[in-house]
Every structure is written in C-alpha cells, then in structure tokens.
C-alpha atoms as a PDB file:
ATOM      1  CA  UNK A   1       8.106   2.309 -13.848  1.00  0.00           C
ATOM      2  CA  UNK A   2       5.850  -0.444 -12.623  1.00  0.00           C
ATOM      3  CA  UNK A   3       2.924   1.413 -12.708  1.00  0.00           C
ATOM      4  CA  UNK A   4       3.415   2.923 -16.319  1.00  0.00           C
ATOM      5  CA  UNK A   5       4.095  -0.803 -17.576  1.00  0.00           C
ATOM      6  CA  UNK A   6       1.089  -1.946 -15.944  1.00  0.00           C
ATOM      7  CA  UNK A   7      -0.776   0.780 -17.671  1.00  0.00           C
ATOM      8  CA  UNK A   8       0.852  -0.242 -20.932  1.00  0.00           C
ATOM      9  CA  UNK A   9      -0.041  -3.760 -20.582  1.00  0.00           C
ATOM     10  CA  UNK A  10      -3.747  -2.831 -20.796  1.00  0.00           C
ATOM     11  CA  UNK A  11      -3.766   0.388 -23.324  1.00  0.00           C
ATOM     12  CA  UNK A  12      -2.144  -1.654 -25.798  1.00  0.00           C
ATOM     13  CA  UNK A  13      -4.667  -4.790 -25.909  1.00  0.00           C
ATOM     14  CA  UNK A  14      -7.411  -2.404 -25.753  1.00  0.00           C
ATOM     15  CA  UNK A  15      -6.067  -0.397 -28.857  1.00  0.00           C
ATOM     16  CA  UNK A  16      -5.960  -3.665 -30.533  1.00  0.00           C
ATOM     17  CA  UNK A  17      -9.496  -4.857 -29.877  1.00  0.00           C
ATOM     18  CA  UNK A  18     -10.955  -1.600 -30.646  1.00  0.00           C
ATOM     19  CA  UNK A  19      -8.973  -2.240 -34.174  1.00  0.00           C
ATOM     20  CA  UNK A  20     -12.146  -4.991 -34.509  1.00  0.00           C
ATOM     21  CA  UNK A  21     -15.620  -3.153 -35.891  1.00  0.00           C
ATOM     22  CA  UNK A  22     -17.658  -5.549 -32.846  1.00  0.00           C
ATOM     23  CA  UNK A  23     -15.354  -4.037 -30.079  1.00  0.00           C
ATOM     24  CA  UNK A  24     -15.989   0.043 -31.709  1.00  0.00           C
ATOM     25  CA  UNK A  25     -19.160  -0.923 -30.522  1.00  0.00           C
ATOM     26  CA  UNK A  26     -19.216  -2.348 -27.385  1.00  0.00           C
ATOM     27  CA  UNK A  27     -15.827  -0.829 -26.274  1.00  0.00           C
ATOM     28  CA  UNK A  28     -16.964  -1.402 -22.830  1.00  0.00           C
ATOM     29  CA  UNK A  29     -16.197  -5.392 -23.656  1.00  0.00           C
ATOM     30  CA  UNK A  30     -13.250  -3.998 -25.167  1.00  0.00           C
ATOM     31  CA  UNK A  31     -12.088  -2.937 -21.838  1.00  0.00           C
ATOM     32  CA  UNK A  32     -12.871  -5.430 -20.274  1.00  0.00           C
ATOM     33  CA  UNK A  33     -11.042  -8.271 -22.441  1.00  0.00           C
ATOM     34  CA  UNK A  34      -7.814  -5.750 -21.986  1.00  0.00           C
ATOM     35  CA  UNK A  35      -8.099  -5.365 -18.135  1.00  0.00           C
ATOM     36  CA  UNK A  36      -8.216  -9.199 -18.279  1.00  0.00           C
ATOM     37  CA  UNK A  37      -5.252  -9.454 -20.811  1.00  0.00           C
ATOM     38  CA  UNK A  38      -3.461  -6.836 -18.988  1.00  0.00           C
ATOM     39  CA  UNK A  39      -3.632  -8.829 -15.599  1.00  0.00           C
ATOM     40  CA  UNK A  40      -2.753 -11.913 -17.116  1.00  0.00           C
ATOM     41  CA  UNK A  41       0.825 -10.278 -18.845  1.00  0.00           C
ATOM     42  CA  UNK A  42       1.321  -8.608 -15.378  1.00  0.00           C
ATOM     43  CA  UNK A  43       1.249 -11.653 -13.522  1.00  0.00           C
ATOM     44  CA  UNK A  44       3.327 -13.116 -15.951  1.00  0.00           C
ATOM     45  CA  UNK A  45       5.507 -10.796 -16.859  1.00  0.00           C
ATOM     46  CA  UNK A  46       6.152  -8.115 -14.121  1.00  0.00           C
ATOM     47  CA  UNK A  47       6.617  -9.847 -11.134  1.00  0.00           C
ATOM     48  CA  UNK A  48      10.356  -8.937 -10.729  1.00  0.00           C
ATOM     49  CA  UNK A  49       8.975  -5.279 -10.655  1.00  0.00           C
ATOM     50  CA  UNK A  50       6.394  -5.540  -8.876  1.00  0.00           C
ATOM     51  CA  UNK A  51       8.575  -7.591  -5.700  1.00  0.00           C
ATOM     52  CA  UNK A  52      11.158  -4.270  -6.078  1.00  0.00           C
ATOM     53  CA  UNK A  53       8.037  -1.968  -5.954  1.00  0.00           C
ATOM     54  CA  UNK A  54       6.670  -3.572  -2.908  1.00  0.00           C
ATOM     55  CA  UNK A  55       9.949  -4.132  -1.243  1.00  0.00           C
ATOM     56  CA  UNK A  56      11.216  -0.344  -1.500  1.00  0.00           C
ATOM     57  CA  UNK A  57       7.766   0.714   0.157  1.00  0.00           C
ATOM     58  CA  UNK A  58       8.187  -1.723   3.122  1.00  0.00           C
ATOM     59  CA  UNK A  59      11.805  -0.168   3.528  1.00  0.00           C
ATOM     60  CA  UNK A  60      10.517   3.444   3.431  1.00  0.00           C
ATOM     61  CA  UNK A  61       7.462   2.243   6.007  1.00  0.00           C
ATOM     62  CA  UNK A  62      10.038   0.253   8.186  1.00  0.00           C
ATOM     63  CA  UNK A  63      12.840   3.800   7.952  1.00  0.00           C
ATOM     64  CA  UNK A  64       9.810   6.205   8.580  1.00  0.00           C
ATOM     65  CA  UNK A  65       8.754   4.029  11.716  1.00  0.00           C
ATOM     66  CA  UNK A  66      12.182   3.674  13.245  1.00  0.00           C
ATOM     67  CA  UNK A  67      12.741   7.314  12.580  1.00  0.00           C
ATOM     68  CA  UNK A  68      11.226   8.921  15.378  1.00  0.00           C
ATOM     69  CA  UNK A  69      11.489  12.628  16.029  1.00  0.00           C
ATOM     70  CA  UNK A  70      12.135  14.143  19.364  1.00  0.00           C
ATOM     71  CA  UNK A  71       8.644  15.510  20.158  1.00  0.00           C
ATOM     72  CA  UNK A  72       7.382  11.774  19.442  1.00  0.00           C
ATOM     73  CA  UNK A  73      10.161  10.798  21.913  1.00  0.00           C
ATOM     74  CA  UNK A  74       9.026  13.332  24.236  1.00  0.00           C
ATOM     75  CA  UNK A  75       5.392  12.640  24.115  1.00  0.00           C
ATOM     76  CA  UNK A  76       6.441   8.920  24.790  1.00  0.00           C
ATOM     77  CA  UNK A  77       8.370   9.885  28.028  1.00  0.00           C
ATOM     78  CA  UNK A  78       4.823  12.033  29.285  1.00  0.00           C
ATOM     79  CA  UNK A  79       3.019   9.375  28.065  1.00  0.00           C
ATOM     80  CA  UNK A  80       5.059   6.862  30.084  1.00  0.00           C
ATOM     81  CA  UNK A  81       5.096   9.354  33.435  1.00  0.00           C
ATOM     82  CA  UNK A  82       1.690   9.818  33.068  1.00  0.00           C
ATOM     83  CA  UNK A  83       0.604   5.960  32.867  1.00  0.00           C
ATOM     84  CA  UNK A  84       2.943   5.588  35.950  1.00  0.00           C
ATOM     85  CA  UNK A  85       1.270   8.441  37.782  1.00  0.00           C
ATOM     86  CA  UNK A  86      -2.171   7.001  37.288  1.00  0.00           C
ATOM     87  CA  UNK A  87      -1.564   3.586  38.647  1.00  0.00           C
ATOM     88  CA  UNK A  88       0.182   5.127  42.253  1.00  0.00           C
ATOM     89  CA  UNK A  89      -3.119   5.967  43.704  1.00  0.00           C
ATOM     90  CA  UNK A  90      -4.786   2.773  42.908  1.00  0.00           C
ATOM     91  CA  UNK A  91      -1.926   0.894  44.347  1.00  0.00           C
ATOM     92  CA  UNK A  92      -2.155   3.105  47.702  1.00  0.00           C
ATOM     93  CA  UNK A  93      -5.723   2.538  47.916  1.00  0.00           C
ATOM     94  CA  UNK A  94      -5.979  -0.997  47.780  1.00  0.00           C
ATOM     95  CA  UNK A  95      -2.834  -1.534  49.888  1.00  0.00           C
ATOM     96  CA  UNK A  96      -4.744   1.094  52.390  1.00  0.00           C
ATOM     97  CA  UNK A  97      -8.102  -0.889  52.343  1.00  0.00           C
END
C-alpha cells in the first residue's frame, strides 16, 4: 500500500505539470518538479505508513533470524567441535615446550 501511494504521490503532480504546454516540452523538468513534490507529500503525509512498512520488515528479519533450522543448528554444533578441536593441539604444544 505504501509503495503504490508513494507512486501516486508523484504520477499525479507529474500529470498535472505536463497539463502546462512548457512542461510537454521539457517533461524531463516535469519529472523532476513531481519527484520533488512527491517527496515532499510523502514526508508529510505518509509517515504513519511508512513506520508500519518498516516495522513489519524488522519483525520478519528479527522471526527469520531467530528461526533457525536444524541443519543450521547442526552446522553450529560442528562448527563449535571443530573450533574446540583446533585449539587442543596448540594448548599441548605450548604447555609441552
């Protein structure tokens, strides 16, 4: 929903200007004016979506994150043995030197 408003806040200032014979013909100034109108009514206008937009992603980041699946457990645990395994012989050699 956010981003469709978003998109509506700068196809319907650059409809308007290009109502205006000066913008038909430099309709890249045209887009420009409405990508600066556009982010001015967003700012203004759609920050309550915008904060629910943002805050459902962090949810979904933070739930995919805890979620770990058993072959990420696993590979943890190796990972883990394996760390532990590495640092035995360096601890036997410098307690045998």
């Amino acid at each position: 929903m956010y981003s469709v408003l978003r998109l509506l806040a700068f196809l319907v200032p650059f409809g308007i200007l290009m109502l205006f014979p000066i913008f038909r013909e430099l309709y890249w100034l045209a887009a420009i004016f409405a990508a600066l109108i556009g982010l001015s009514l967003s700012l203004l206008f759609l920050r309550r979506p915008l904060t629910e937009v943002t805050t459902g992603l962090a949810e979904r980041r933070a739930s995919a994150k805890s979620a770990m699946t058993d072959e990420d457990v696993e590979d943890a645990a190796a990972d883990a043995t394996a760390d532990s395994a590495d640092e035995r012989p360096q601890q036997e050699r410098a307690v045998g030197d």
